[in-house]
Protein backbone atom coordinates (compact mmCIF):
# COMPACT_ATOMS: atom_id res chain seq x y z
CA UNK A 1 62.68 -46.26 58.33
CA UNK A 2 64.64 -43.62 59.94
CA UNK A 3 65.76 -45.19 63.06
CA UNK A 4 68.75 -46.24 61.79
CA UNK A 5 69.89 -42.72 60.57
CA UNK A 6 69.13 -41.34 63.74
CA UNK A 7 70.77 -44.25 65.76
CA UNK A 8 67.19 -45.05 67.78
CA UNK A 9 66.29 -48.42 68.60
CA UNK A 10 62.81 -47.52 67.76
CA UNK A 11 60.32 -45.11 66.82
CA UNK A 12 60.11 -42.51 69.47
CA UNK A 13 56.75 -40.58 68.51
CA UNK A 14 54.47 -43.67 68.04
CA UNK A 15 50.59 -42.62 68.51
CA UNK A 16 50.09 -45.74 70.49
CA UNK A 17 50.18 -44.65 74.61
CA UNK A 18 52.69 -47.13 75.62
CA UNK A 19 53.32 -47.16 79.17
CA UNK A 20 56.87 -46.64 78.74
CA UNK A 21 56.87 -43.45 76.65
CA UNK A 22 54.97 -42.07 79.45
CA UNK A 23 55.81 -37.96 80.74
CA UNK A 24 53.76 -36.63 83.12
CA UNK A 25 54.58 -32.65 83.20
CA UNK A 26 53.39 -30.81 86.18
CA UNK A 27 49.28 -30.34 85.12
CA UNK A 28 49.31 -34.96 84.17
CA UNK A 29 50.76 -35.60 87.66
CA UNK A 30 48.00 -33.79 89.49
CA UNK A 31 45.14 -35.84 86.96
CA UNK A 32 46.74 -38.80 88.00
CA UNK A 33 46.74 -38.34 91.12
CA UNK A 34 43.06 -37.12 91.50
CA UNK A 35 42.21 -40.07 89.52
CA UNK A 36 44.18 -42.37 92.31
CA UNK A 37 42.44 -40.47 94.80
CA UNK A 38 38.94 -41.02 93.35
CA UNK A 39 39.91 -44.68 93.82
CA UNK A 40 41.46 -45.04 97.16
CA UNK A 41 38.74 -43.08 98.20
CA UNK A 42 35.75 -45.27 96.67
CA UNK A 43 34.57 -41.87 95.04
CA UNK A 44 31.18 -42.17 93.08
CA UNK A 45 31.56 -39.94 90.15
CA UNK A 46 35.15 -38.64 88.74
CA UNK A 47 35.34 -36.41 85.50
CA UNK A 48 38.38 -35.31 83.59
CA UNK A 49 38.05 -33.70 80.83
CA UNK A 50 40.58 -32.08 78.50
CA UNK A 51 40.77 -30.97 74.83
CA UNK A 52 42.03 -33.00 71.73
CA UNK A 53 45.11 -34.87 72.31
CA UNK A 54 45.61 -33.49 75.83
CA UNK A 55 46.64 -37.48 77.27
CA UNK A 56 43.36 -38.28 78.57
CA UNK A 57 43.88 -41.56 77.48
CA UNK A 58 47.38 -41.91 78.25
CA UNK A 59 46.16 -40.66 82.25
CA UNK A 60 43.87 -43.54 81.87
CA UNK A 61 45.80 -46.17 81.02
CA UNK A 62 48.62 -44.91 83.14
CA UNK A 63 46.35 -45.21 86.23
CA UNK A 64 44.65 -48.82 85.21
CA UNK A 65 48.81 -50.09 84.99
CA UNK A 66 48.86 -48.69 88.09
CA UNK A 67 46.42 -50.41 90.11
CA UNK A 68 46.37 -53.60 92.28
CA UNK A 69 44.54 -56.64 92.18
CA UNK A 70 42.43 -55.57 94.64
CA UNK A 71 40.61 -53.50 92.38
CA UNK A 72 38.53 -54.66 89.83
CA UNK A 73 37.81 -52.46 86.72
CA UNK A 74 35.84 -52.42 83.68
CA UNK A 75 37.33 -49.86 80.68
CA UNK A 76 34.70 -48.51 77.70
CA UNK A 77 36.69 -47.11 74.81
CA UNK A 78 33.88 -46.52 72.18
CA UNK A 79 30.85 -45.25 74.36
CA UNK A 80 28.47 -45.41 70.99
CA UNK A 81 25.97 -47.82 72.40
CA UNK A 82 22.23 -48.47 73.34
CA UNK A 83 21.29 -49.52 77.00
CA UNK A 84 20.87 -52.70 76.10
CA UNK A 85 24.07 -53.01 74.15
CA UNK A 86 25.45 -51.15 76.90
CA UNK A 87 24.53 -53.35 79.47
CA UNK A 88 25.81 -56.52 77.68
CA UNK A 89 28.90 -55.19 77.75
CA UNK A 90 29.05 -54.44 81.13
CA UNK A 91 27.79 -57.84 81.85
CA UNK A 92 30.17 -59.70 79.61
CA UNK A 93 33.26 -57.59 81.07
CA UNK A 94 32.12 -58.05 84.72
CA UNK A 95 30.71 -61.51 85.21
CA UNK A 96 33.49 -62.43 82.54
CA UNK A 97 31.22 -64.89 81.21
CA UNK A 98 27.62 -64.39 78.52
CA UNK A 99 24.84 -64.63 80.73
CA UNK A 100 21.38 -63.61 79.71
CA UNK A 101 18.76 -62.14 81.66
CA UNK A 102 15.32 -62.00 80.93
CA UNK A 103 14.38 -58.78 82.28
CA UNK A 104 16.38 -55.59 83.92
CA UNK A 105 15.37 -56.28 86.85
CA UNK A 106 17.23 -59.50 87.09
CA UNK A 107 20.65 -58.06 85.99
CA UNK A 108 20.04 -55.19 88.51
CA UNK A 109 19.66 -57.98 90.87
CA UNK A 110 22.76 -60.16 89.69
CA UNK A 111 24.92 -56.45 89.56
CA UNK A 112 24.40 -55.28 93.13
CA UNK A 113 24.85 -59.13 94.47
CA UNK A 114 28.37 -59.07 92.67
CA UNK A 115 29.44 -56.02 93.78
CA UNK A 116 28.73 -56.68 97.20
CA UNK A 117 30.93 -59.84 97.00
CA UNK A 118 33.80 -57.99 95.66
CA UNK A 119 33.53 -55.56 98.49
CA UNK A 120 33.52 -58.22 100.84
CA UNK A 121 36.65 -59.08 99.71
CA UNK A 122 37.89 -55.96 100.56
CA UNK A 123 38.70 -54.84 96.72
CA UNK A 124 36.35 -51.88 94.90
CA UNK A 125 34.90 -51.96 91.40
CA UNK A 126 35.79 -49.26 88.67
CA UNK A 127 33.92 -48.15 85.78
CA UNK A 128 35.88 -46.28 83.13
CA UNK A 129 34.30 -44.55 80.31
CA UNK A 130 36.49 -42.95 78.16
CA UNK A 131 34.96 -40.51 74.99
CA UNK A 132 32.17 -39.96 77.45
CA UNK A 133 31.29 -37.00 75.28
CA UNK A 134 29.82 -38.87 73.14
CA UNK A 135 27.37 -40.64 75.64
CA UNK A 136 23.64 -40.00 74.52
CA UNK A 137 21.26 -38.97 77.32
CA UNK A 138 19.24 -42.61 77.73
CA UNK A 139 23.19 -43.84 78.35
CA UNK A 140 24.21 -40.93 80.99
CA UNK A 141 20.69 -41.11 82.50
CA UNK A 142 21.75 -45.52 82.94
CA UNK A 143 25.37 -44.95 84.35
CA UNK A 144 23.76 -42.98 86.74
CA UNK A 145 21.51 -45.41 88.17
CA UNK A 146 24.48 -47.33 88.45
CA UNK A 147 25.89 -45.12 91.09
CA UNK A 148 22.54 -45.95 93.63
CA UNK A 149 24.48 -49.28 93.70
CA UNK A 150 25.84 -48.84 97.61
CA UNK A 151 25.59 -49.93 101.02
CA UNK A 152 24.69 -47.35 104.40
CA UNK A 153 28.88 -46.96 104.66
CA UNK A 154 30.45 -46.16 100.95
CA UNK A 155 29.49 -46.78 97.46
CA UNK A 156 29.56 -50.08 95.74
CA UNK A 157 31.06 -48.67 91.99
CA UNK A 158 33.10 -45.71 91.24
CA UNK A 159 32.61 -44.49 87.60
CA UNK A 160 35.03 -42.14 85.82
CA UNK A 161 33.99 -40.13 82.72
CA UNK A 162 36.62 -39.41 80.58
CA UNK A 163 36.15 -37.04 77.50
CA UNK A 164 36.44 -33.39 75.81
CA UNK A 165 34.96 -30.14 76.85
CA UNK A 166 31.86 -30.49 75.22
CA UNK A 167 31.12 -33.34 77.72
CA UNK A 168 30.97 -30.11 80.45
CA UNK A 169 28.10 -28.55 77.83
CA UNK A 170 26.09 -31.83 78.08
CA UNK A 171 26.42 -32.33 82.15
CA UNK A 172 25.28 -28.91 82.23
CA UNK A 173 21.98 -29.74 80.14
CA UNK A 174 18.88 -29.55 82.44
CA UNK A 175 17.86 -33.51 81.92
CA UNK A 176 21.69 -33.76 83.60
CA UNK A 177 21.18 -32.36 86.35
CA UNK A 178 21.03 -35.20 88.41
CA UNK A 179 23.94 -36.60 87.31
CA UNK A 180 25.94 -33.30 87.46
CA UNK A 181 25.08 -33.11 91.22
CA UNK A 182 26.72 -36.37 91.93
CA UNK A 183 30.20 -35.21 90.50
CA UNK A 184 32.63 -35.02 93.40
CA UNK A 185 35.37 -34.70 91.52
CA UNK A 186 36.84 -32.89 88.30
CA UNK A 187 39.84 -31.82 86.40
CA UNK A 188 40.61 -30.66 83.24
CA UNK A 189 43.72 -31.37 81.21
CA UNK A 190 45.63 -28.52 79.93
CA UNK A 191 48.01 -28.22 76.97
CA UNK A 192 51.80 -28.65 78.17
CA UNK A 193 54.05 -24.66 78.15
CA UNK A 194 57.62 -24.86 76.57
CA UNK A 195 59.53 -26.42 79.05
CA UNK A 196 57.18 -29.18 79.50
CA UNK A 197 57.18 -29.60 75.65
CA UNK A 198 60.86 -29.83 75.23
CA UNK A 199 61.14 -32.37 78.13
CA UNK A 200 58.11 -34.29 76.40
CA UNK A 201 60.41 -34.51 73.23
CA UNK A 202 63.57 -35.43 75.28
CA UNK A 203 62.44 -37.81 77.02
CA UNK A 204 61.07 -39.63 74.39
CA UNK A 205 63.93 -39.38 72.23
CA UNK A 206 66.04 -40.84 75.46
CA UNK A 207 63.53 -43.82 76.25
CA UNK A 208 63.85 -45.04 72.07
CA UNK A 209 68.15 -45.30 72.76
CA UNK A 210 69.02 -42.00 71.47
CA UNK A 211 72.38 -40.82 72.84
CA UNK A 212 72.04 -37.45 71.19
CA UNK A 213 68.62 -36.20 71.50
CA UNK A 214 69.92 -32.26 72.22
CA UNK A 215 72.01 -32.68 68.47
CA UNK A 216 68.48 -33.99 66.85
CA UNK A 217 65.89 -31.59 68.52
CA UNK A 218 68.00 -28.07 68.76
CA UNK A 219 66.23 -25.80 71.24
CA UNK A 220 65.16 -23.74 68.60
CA UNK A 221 63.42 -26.74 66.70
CA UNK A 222 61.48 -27.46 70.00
CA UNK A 223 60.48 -23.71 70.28
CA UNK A 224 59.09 -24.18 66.30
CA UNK A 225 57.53 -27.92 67.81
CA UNK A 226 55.52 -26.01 70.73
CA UNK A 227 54.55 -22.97 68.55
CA UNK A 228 52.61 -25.27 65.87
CA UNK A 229 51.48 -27.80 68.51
CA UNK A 230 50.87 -25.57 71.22
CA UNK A 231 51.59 -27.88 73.19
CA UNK A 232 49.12 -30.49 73.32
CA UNK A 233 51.15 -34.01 73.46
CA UNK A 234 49.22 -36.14 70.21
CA UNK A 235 50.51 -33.14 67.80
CA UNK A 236 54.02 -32.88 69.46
CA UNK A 237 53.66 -36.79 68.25
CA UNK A 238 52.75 -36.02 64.95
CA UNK A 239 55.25 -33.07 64.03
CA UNK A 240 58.23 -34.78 65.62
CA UNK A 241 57.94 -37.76 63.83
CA UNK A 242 57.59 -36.26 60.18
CA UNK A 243 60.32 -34.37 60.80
CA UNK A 244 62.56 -36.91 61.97
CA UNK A 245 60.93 -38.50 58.82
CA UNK A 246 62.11 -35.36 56.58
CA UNK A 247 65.76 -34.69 58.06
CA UNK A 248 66.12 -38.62 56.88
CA UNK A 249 64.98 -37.97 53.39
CA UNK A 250 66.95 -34.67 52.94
CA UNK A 251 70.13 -36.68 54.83
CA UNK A 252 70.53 -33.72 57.44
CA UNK A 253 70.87 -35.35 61.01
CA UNK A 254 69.51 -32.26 62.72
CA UNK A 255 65.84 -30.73 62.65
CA UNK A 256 65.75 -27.34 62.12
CA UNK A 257 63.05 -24.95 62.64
CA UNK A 258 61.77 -24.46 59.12
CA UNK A 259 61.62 -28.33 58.33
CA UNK A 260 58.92 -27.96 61.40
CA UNK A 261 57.50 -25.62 59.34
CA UNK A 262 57.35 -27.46 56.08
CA UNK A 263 56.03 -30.67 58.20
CA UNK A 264 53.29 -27.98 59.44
CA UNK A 265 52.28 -27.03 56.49
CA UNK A 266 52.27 -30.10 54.48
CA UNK A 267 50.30 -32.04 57.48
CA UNK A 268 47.34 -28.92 57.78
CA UNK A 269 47.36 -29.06 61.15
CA UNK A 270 46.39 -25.56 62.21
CA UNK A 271 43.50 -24.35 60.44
CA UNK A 272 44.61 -20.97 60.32
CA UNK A 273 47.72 -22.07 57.80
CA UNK A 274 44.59 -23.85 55.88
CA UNK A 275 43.11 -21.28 55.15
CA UNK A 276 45.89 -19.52 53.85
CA UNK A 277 47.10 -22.02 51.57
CA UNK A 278 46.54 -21.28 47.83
CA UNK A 279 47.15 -23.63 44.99
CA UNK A 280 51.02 -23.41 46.05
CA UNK A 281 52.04 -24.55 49.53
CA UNK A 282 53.43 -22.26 52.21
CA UNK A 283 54.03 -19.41 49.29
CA UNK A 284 54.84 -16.70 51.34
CA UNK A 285 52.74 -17.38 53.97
CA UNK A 286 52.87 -17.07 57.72
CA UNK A 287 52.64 -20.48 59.60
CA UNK A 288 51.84 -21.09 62.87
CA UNK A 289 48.91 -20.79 65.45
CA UNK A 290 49.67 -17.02 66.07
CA UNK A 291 49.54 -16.08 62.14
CA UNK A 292 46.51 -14.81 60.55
CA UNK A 293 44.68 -16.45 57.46
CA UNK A 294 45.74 -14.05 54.18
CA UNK A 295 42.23 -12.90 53.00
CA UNK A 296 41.49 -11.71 49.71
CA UNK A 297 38.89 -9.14 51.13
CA UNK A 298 41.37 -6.00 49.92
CA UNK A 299 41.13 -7.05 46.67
CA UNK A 300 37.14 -6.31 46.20
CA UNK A 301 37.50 -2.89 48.40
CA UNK A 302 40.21 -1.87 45.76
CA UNK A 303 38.44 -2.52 42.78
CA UNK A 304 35.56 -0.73 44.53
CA UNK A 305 37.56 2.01 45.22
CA UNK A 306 38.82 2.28 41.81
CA UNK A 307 35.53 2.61 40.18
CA UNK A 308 34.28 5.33 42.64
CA UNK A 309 37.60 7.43 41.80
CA UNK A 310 36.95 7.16 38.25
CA UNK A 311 33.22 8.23 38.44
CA UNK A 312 34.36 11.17 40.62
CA UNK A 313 36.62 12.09 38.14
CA UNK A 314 34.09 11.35 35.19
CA UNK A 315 31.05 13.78 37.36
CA UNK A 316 33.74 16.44 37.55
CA UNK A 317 34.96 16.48 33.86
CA UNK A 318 31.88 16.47 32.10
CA UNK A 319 29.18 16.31 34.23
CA UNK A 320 27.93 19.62 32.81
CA UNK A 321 27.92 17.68 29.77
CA UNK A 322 26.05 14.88 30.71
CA UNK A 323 23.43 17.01 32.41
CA UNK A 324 22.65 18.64 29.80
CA UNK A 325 22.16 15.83 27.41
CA UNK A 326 20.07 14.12 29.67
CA UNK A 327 17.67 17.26 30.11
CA UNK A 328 17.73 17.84 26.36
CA UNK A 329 16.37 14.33 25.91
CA UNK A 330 13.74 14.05 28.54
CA UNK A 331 12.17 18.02 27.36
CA UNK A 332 10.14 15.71 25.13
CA UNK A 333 8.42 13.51 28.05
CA UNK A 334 6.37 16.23 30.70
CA UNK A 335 6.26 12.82 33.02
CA UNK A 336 10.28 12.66 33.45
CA UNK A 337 11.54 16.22 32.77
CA UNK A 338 13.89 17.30 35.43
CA UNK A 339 12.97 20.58 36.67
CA UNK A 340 15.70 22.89 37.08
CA UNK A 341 14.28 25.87 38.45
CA UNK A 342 11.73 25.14 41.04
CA UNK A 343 10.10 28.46 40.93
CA UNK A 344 8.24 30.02 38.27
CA UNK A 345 9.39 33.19 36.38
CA UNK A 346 7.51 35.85 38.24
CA UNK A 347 5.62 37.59 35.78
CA UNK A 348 6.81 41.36 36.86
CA UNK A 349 10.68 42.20 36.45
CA UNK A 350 12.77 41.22 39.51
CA UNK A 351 16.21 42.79 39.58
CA UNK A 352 19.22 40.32 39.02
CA UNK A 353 21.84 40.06 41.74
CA UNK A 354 24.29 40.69 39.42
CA UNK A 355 23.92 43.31 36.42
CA UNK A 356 25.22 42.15 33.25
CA UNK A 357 25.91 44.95 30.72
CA UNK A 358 22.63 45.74 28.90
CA UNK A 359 22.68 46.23 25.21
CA UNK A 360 23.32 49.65 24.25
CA UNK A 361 19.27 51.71 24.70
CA UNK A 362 18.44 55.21 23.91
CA UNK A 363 18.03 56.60 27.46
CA UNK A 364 15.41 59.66 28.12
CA UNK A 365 15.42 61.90 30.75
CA UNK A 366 13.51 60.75 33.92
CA UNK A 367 10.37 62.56 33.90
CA UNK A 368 8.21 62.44 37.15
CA UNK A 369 6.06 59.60 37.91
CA UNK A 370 2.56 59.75 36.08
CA UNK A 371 -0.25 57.08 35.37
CA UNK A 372 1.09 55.61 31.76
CA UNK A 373 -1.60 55.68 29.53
CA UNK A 374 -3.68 52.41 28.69
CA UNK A 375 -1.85 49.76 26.81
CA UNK A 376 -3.07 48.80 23.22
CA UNK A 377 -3.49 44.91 22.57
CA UNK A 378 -0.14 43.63 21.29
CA UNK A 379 -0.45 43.17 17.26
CA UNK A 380 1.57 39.83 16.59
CA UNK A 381 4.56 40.52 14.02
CA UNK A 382 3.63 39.59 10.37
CA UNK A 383 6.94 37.91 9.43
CA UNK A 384 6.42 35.87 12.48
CA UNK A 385 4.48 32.69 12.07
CA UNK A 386 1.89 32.27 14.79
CA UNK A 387 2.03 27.97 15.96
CA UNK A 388 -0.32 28.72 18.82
CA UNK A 389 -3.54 31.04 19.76
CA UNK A 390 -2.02 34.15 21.27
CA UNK A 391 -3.06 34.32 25.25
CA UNK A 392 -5.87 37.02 26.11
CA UNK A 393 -5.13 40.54 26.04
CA UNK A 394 -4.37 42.47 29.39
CA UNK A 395 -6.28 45.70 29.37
CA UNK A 396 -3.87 47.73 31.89
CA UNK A 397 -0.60 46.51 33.12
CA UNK A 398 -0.24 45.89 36.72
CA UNK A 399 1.33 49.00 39.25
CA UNK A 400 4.65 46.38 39.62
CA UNK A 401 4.56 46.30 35.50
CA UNK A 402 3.98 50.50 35.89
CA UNK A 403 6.97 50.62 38.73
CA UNK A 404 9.81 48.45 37.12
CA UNK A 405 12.13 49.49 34.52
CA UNK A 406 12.21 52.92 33.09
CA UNK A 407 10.16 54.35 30.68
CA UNK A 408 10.81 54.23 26.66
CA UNK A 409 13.32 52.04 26.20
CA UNK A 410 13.76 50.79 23.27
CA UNK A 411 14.59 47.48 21.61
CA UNK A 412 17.48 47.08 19.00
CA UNK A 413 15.52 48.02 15.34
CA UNK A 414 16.38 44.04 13.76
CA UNK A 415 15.67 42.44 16.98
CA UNK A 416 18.68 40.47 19.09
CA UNK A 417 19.96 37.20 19.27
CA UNK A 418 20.96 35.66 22.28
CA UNK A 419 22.97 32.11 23.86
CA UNK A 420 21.48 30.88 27.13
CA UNK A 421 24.33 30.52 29.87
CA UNK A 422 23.90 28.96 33.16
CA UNK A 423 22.00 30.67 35.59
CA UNK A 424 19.73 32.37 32.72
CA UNK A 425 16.23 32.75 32.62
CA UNK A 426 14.02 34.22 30.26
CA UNK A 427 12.41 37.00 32.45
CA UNK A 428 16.58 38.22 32.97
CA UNK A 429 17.10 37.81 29.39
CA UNK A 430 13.84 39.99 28.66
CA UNK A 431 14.68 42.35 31.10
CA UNK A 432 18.41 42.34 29.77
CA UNK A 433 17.15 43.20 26.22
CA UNK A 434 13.93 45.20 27.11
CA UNK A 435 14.23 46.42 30.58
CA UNK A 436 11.17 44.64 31.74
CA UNK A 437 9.45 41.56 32.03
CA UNK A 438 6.10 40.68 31.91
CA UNK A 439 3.53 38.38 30.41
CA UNK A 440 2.68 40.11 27.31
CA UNK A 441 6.54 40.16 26.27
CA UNK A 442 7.04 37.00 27.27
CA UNK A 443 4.22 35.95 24.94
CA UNK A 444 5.88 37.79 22.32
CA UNK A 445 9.21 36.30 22.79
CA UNK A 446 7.72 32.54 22.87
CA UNK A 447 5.76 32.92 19.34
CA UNK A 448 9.20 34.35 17.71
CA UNK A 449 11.06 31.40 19.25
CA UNK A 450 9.05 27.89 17.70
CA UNK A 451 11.52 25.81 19.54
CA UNK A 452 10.42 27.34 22.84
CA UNK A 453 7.92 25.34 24.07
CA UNK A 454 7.81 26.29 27.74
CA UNK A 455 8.97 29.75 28.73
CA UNK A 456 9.84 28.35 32.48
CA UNK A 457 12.34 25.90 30.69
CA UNK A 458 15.38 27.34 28.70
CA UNK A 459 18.69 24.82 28.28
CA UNK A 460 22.36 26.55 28.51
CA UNK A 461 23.80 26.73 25.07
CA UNK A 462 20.31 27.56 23.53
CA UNK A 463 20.16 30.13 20.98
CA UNK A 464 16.83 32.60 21.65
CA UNK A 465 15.55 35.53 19.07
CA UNK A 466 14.23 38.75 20.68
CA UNK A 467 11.99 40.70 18.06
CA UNK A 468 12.04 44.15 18.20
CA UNK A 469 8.45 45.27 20.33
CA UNK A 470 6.79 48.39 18.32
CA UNK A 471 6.57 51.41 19.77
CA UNK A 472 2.48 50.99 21.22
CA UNK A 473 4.30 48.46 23.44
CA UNK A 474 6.88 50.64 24.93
């Protein structure tokens, strides 16, 4: 399609490994020469191995061109087989002919007796298994039974296994072990560097009758062709050839670095640029093995963030508020009532930390300390309503009652109103409004307050009545 544009003779990045497309960069001339030398050298068992459109192939078919009549070879492409299915094949490729054998034994038998002919002829037989990754263990365990195939002086059948890393994972397996030992030689393929990679192109371009390859390929286009092949020779294929493919659609007779791009996106090779597709292609987007998928991760730690700041801000502004709704409804229920103050109200008067002005008492002059006479039962107020049964009468305060406050002070005549703030309790309050604070004026101010239904709970904002006491209870 475009090799008329482009003034080529034919398609220069064709998948198929034609012989005469063949580059060998520095790392494919050493595995092809380690696969001659496995040869030449009647070596038992050869393994290269090499990643994903390395040239494993291409090494192997370059090397079978190669050889000379003198050696014989038999080449396995798809390795998925039984033993049985495996050993047909062997049979029909070697013996060139369908011959059935009853038993194992008798093709074992029929094997070793046509090797050693071919050896006698002074020429070596070759086993190639290519995808030998995919080999299960019954097959590997077969092939290397195989290899007992030899005479006192060399062996009778060289086998090469040909596949991907993972192959290196199954040698090492423990049932493998055997097999693994018998390895004498091993290389593994890596991808080609920059140079390589723009010679791989050139050359290529060259060998299909192009007379300007350098005005096609810039060198910055073959820097973009490395970076989202890294460098491994089947994507180099791949890229090249869509773009050549795009500069003919677009009419532009030179590849550029960004149609690369576009041909790198639209193809999904790297898995990375995958990921970071959205419904639009390439939309602002980094391509290329060394970007970084976009992940929408931020997006659930903002909204997170977001709802903490506004329940900071929310706890701050009216957290009072809340609090004190929430303790105003759960009064009712003893089981979930929040307790606020963890310690009682001590029962004798305890000094606040902080005076607050006292309402304004008649003040005597201190007389000297004496034993106060005995206190008269507390008569309840008539106008007050009594909701409860008053607690027992003390006979005689306690010293600490006897020791705190001072003597005759007296309460406002029509009794005092007061608003709970924070921090209030009702033995400050009483001792505020009385001077003291003890259980029988507690009592006192409980039955003149109905809506006080535990003296050890008071709420901020809550309005309390302190009756005047009468003078007995001075």
């Amino acid at each position: 399609m475009y090799t008329e544009f482009f003034e080529l003779i034919e398609k220069p990045f064709s998948l198929s490994t034609s012989p005469r497309f063949l580059y060998l960069g520095e790392k494919h001339k050493e595995a092809l020469a380690i696969l001659r030398y496995g040869v030449m050298e009647r070596q038992g068992f050869v393994l290269l191995t090499g990643e994903v459109g390395t040239g494993k192939t291409t090494m192997v078919r370059a090397l079978l061109s190669s050889l000379d009549a003198n050696v014989k070879y038999v080449h396995l492409a798809n390795p998925l087989l039984s033993p049985r299915e495996f050993i047909a094949y062997l049979i029909l490729s070697a013996f060139e002919n369908k011959i059935h054998f009853k038993t194992k034994s008798q093709f074992l038998i029929a094997f070793e007796a046509f090797l050693t002919k071919v050896q006698q002829r002074n020429k070596h037989f070759l086993l190639v298994i290519d995808e030998a990754h995919k080999l299960s263990f019954e097959l590997l365990e077969e092939i290397r039974l195989l290899s007992n195939l030899e005479t006192a002086e060399e062996k009778l059948i060289s086998i090469f296994l040909v596949g991907q890393p993972e192959l290196n994972d199954r040698l090492n397996e423990p049932r493998c072990r055997p097999l693994l030992q018998r390895i004498s030689v091993r290389y593994h393929i890596p991808p080609l560097e920059v140079k390589e990679t723009r010679e791989y192109v050139m050359t290529r371009l060259r060998k299909a009758g192009s007379k300007r390859a350098e005005e096609i390929f810039p060198s910055k286009a073959l820097d973009a062709v490395h970076q989202y092949s890294q460098g491994y020779p089947r994507m180099i294929n791949i890229l090249a050839d869509n773009a050549l493919l795009l500069g003919y659609s677009k009419g532009e007779s030179k590849i550029s670095p960004a149609m690369v791009k576009v041909c790198y996106q639209e193809l999904r090779l790297g898995g990375s640029v995958e990921k970071a597709r959205g419904s639009k292609k390439g939309a602002g987007q980094k391509a290329g093995p060394t970007g970084s998928a976009f992940k929408p991760w931020w997006k659930w730690a903002a909204a997170v963030l977001l709802i903490a700041g506004i329940l900071a801000f929310l706890a701050l502004r009216y957290g009072d508020r809340i609090l004190s709704g929430f303790m105003s409804a759960s009064v009712e229920s003893p089981k979930t009532r929040v307790e606020v103050f963890k310690a009682k109200t001590p029962l004798v008067e305890t000094k606040p930390e902080k005076q607050v002005a006292p309402a304004p008492v008649a003040s005597a002059p201190a007389a000297p300390e004496k034993q106060p006479p005995p206190v008269e039962e507390v008569k309840a107020d008539p106008e007050v309503k009594q909701t409860e049964s008053p607690a027992p009468a003390l006979e005689r305060p306690s010293p600490a009652d006897v020791r705190a406050g001072p003597p005759d002070i007296q309460a406002e005549p029509a009794g005092q109103a007061i608003v709970v703030e924070r921090g209030d309790t009702l033995a400050k309050l009483s001792s505020r409004v009385y001077g003291r604070s003890n259980e029988r004026v507690l009592e006192i101010i409980r039955r003149n307050n109905p809506g006080l239904r535990d003296p050890d709970f008071i709420l901020p904002g809550q309005k309390l009545f302190f009756p005047p006491i009468p003078d007995s209870q001075q």
